[in-house]
C-alpha atoms as a PDB file:
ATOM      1  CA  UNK A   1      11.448   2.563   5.649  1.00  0.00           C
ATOM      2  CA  UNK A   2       9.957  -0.413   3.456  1.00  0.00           C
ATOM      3  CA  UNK A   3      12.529  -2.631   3.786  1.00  0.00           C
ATOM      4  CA  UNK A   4      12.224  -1.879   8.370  1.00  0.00           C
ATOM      5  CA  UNK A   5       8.518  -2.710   7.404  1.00  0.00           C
ATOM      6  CA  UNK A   6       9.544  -5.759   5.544  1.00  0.00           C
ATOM      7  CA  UNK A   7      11.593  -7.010   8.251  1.00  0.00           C
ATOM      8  CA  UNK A   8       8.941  -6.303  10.852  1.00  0.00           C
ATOM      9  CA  UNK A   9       6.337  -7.803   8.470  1.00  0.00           C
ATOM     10  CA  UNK A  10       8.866 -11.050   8.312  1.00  0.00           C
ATOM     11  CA  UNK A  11       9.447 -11.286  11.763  1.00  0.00           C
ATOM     12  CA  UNK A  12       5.946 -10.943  13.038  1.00  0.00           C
ATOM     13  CA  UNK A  13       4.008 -13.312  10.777  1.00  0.00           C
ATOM     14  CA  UNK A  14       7.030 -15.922  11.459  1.00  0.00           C
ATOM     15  CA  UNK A  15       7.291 -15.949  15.174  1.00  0.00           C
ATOM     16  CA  UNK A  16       3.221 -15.856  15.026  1.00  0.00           C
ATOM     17  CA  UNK A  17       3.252 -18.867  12.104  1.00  0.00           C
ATOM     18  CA  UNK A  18       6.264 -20.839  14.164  1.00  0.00           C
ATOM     19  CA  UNK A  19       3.772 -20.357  17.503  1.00  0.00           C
ATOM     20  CA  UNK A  20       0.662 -22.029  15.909  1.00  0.00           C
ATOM     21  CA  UNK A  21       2.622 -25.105  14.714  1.00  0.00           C
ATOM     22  CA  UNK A  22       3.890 -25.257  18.230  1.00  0.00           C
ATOM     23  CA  UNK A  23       0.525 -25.665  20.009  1.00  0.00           C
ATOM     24  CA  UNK A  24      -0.622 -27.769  16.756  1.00  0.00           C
ATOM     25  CA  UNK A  25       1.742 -30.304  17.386  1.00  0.00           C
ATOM     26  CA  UNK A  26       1.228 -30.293  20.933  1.00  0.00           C
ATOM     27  CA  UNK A  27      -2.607 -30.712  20.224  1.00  0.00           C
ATOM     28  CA  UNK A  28      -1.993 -33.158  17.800  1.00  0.00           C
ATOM     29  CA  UNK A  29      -0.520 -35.261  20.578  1.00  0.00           C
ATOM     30  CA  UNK A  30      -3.135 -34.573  23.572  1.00  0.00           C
ATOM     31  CA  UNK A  31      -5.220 -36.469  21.253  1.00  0.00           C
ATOM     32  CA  UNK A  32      -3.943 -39.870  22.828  1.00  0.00           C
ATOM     33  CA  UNK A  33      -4.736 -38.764  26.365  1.00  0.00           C
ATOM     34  CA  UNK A  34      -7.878 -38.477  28.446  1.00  0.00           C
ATOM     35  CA  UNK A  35      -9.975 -35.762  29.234  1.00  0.00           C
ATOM     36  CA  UNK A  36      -8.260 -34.971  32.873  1.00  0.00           C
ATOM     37  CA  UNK A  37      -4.933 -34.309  30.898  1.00  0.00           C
ATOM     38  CA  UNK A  38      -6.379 -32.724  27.639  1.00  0.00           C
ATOM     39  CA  UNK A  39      -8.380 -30.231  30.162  1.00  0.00           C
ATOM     40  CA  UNK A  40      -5.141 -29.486  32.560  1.00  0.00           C
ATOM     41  CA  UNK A  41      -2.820 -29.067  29.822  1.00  0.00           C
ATOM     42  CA  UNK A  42      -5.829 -26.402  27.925  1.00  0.00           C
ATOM     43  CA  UNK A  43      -5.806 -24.420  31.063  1.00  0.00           C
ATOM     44  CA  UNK A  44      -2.217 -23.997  31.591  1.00  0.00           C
ATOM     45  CA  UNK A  45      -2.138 -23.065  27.448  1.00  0.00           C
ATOM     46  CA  UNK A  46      -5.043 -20.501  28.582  1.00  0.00           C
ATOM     47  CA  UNK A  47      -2.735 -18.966  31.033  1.00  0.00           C
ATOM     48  CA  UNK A  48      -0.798 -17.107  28.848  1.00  0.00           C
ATOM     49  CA  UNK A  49      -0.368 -18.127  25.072  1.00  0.00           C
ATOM     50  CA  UNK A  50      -3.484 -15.353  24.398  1.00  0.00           C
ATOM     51  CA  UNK A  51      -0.773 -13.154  25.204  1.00  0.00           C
ATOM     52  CA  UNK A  52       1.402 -14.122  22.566  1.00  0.00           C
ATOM     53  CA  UNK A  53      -0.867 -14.905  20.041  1.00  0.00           C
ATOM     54  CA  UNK A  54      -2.051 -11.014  20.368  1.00  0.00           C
ATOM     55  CA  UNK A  55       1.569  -9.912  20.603  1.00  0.00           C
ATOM     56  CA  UNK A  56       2.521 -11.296  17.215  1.00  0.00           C
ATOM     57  CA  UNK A  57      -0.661 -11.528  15.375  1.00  0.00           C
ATOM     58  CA  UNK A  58      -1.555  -7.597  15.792  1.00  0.00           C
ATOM     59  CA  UNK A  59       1.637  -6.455  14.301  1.00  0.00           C
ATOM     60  CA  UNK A  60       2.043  -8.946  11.755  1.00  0.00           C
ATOM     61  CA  UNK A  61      -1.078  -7.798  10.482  1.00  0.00           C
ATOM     62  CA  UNK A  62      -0.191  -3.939  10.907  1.00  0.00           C
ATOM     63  CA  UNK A  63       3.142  -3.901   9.514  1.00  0.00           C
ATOM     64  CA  UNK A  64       1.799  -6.218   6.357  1.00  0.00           C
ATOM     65  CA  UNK A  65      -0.617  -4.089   5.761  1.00  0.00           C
ATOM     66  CA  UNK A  66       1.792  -1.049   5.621  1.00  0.00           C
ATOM     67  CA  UNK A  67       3.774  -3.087   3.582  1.00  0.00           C
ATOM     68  CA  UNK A  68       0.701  -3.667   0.743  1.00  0.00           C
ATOM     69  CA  UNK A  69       0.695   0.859   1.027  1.00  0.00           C
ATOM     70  CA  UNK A  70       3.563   0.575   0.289  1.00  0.00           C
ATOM     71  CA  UNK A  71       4.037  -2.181  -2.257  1.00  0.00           C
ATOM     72  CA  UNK A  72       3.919  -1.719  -6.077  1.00  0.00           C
ATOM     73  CA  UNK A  73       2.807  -4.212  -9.010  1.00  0.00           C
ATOM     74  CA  UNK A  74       2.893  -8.153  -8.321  1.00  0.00           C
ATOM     75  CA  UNK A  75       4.741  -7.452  -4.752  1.00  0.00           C
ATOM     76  CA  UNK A  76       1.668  -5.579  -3.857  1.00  0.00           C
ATOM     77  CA  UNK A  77      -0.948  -8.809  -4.838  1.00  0.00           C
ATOM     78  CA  UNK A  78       1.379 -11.358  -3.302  1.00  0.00           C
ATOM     79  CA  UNK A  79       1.648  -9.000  -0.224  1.00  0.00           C
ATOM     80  CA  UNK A  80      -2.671  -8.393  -0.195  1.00  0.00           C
ATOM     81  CA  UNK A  81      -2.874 -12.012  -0.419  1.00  0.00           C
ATOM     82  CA  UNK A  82      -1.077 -12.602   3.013  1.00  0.00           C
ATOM     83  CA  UNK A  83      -3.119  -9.905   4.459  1.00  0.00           C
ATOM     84  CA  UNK A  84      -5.961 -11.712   2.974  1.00  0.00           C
ATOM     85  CA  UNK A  85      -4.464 -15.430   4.856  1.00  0.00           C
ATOM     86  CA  UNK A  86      -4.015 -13.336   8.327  1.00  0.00           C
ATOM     87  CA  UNK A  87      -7.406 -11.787   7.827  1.00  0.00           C
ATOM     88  CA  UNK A  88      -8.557 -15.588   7.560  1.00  0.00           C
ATOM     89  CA  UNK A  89      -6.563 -16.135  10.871  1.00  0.00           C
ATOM     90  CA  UNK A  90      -8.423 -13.521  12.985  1.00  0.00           C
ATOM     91  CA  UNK A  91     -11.525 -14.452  11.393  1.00  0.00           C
ATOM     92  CA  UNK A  92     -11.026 -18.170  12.685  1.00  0.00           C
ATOM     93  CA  UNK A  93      -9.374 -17.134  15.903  1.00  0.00           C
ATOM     94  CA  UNK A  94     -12.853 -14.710  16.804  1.00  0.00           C
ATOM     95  CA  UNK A  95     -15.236 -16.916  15.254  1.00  0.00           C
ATOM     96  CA  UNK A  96     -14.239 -20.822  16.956  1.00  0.00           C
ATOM     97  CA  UNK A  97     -10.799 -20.568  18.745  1.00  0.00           C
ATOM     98  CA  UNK A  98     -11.613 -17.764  21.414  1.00  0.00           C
ATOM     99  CA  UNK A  99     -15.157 -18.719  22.184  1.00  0.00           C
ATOM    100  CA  UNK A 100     -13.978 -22.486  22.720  1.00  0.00           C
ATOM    101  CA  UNK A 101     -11.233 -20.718  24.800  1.00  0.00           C
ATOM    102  CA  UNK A 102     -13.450 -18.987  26.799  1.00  0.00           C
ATOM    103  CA  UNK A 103     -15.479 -22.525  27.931  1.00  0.00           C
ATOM    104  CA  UNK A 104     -12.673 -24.332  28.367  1.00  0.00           C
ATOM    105  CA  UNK A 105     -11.099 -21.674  31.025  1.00  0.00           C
ATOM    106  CA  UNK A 106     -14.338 -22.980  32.953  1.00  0.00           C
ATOM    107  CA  UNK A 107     -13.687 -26.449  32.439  1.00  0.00           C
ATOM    108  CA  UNK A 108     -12.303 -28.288  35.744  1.00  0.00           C
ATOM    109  CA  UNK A 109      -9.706 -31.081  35.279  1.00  0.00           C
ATOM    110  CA  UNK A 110     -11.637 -33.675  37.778  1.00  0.00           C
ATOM    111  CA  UNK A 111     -15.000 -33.210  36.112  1.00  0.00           C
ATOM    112  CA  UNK A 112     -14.145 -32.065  32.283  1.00  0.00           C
ATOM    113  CA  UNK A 113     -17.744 -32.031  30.499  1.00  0.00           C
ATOM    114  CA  UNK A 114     -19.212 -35.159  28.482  1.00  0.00           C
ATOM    115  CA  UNK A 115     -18.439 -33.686  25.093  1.00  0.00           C
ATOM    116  CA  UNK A 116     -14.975 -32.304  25.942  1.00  0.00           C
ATOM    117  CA  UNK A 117     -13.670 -34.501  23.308  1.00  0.00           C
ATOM    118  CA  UNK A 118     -15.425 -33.120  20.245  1.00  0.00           C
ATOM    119  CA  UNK A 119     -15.354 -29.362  21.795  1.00  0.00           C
ATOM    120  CA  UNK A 120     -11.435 -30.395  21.082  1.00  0.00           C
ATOM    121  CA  UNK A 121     -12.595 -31.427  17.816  1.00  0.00           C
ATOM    122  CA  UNK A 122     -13.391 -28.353  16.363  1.00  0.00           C
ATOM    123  CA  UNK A 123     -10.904 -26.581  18.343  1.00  0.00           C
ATOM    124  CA  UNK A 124      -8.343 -28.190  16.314  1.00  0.00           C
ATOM    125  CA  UNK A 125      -9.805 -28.285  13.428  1.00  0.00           C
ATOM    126  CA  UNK A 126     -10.288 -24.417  13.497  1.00  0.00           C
ATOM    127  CA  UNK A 127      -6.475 -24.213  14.543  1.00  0.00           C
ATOM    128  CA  UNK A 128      -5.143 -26.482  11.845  1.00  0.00           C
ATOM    129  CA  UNK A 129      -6.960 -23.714   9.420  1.00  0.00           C
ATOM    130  CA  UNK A 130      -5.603 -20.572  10.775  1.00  0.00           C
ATOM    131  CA  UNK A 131      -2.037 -22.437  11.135  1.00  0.00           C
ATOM    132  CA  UNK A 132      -1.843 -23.491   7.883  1.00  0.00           C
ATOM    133  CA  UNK A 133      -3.470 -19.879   6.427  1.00  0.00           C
ATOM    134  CA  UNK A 134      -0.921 -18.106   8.656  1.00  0.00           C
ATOM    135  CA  UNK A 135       2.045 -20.303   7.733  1.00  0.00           C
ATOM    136  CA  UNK A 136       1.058 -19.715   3.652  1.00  0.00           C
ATOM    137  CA  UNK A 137       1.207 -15.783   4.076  1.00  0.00           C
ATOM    138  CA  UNK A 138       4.266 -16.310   6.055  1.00  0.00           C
ATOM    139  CA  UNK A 139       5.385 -18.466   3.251  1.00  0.00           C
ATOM    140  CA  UNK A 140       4.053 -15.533   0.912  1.00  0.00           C
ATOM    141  CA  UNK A 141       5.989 -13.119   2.633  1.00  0.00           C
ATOM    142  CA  UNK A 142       9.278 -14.668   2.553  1.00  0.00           C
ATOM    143  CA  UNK A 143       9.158 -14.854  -1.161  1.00  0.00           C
ATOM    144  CA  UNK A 144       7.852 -11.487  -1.873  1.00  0.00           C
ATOM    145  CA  UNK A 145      10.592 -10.684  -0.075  1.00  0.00           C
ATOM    146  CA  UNK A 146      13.112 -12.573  -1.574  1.00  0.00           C
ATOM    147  CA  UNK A 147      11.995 -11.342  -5.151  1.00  0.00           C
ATOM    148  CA  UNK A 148      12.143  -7.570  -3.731  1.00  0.00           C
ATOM    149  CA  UNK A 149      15.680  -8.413  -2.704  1.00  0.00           C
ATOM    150  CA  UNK A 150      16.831  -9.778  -5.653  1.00  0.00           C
ATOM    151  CA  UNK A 151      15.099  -6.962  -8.228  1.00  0.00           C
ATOM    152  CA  UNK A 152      17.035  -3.807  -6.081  1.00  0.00           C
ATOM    153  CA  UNK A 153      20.015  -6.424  -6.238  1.00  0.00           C
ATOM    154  CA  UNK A 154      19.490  -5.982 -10.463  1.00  0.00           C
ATOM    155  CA  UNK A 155      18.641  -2.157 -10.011  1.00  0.00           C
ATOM    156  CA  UNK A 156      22.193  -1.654  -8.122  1.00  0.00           C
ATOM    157  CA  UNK A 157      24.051  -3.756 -10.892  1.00  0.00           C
ATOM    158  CA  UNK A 158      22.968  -1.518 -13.581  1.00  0.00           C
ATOM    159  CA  UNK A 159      23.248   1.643 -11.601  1.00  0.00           C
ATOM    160  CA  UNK A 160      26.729   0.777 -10.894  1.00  0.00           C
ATOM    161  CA  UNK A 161      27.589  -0.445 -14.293  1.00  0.00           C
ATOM    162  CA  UNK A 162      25.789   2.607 -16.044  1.00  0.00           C
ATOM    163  CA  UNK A 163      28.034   4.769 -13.395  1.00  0.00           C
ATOM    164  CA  UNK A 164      31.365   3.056 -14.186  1.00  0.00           C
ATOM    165  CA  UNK A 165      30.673   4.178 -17.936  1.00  0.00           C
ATOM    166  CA  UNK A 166      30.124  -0.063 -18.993  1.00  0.00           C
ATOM    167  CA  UNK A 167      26.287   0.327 -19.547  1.00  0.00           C
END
């Protein structure tokens, strides 16, 4: 059962971390183009990536969480520590990205408003946090799991050897 929760856990917070640096990069380079373009391209992101973002982010954080129950010793810190980073992520997300979100789905492409530009501002700014927070407990993840691996790796090397009568 842990190591289905590990892999859900993995999977999850990866697909979620991989989908911020997406629309990071693709923010990162709206920021040579006018408002008409910034707003059009915000609106068609609007349209659906919510929908992701909810699909990944909710389970990431579930299935970490049951993975912390069921941790033990350091594996359990490192693992409370990415629930901590996805925590930071939803608190970001609630706090700047939706309500900036919920403007901009107002916002029309031939008359974008006078301060679009640093309403983008802080968008991104607020994104570049909860990317890099979610792609740390990804990172986090990855080599809790890694370390899990290789100490049942040990545990089935000394099992076997104590079996075969060489321990």
């Amino acid at each position: 059962m842990t190591r289905f929760v590990r892999s859900a856990s993995l999977l999850f917070s990866g697909v979620f971390a991989g989908f911020l640096v997406c629309v990071l990069v693709l923010e990162n380079s709206l920021r040579g183009f006018d408002a008409a373009v910034y707003t059009q391209t915000r609106l068609v992101e609007l349209d659906s990536l919510d929908k992701l973002a909810s699909a990944t982010l909710i389970p990431a954080m579930i299935t970490t969480v049951v993975l912390a129950i069921r941790a033990r010793g350091n594996d359990r810190r490192v693992v409370l520590v990415a629930i901590a980073l996805l925590v930071i992520v939803f608190a970001t997300t609630f706090a700047i990205n939706l309500p900036i979100n919920s403007d901009q789905s107002a916002w029309s492409v031939q008359s974008p408003p006078s301060d679009w530009a640093s309403v983008r501002d802080r968008w991104q700014v607020a994104h570049a946090i909860r990317t890099v927070a979610a792609v740390l407990a990804f990172g986090l993840l990855i080599v809790t799991s890694q370390v899990n691996a290789t100490a049942q790796s040990r545990v089935r090397r000394i099992s076997q050897l104590t079996m075969s009568g060489r321990g």
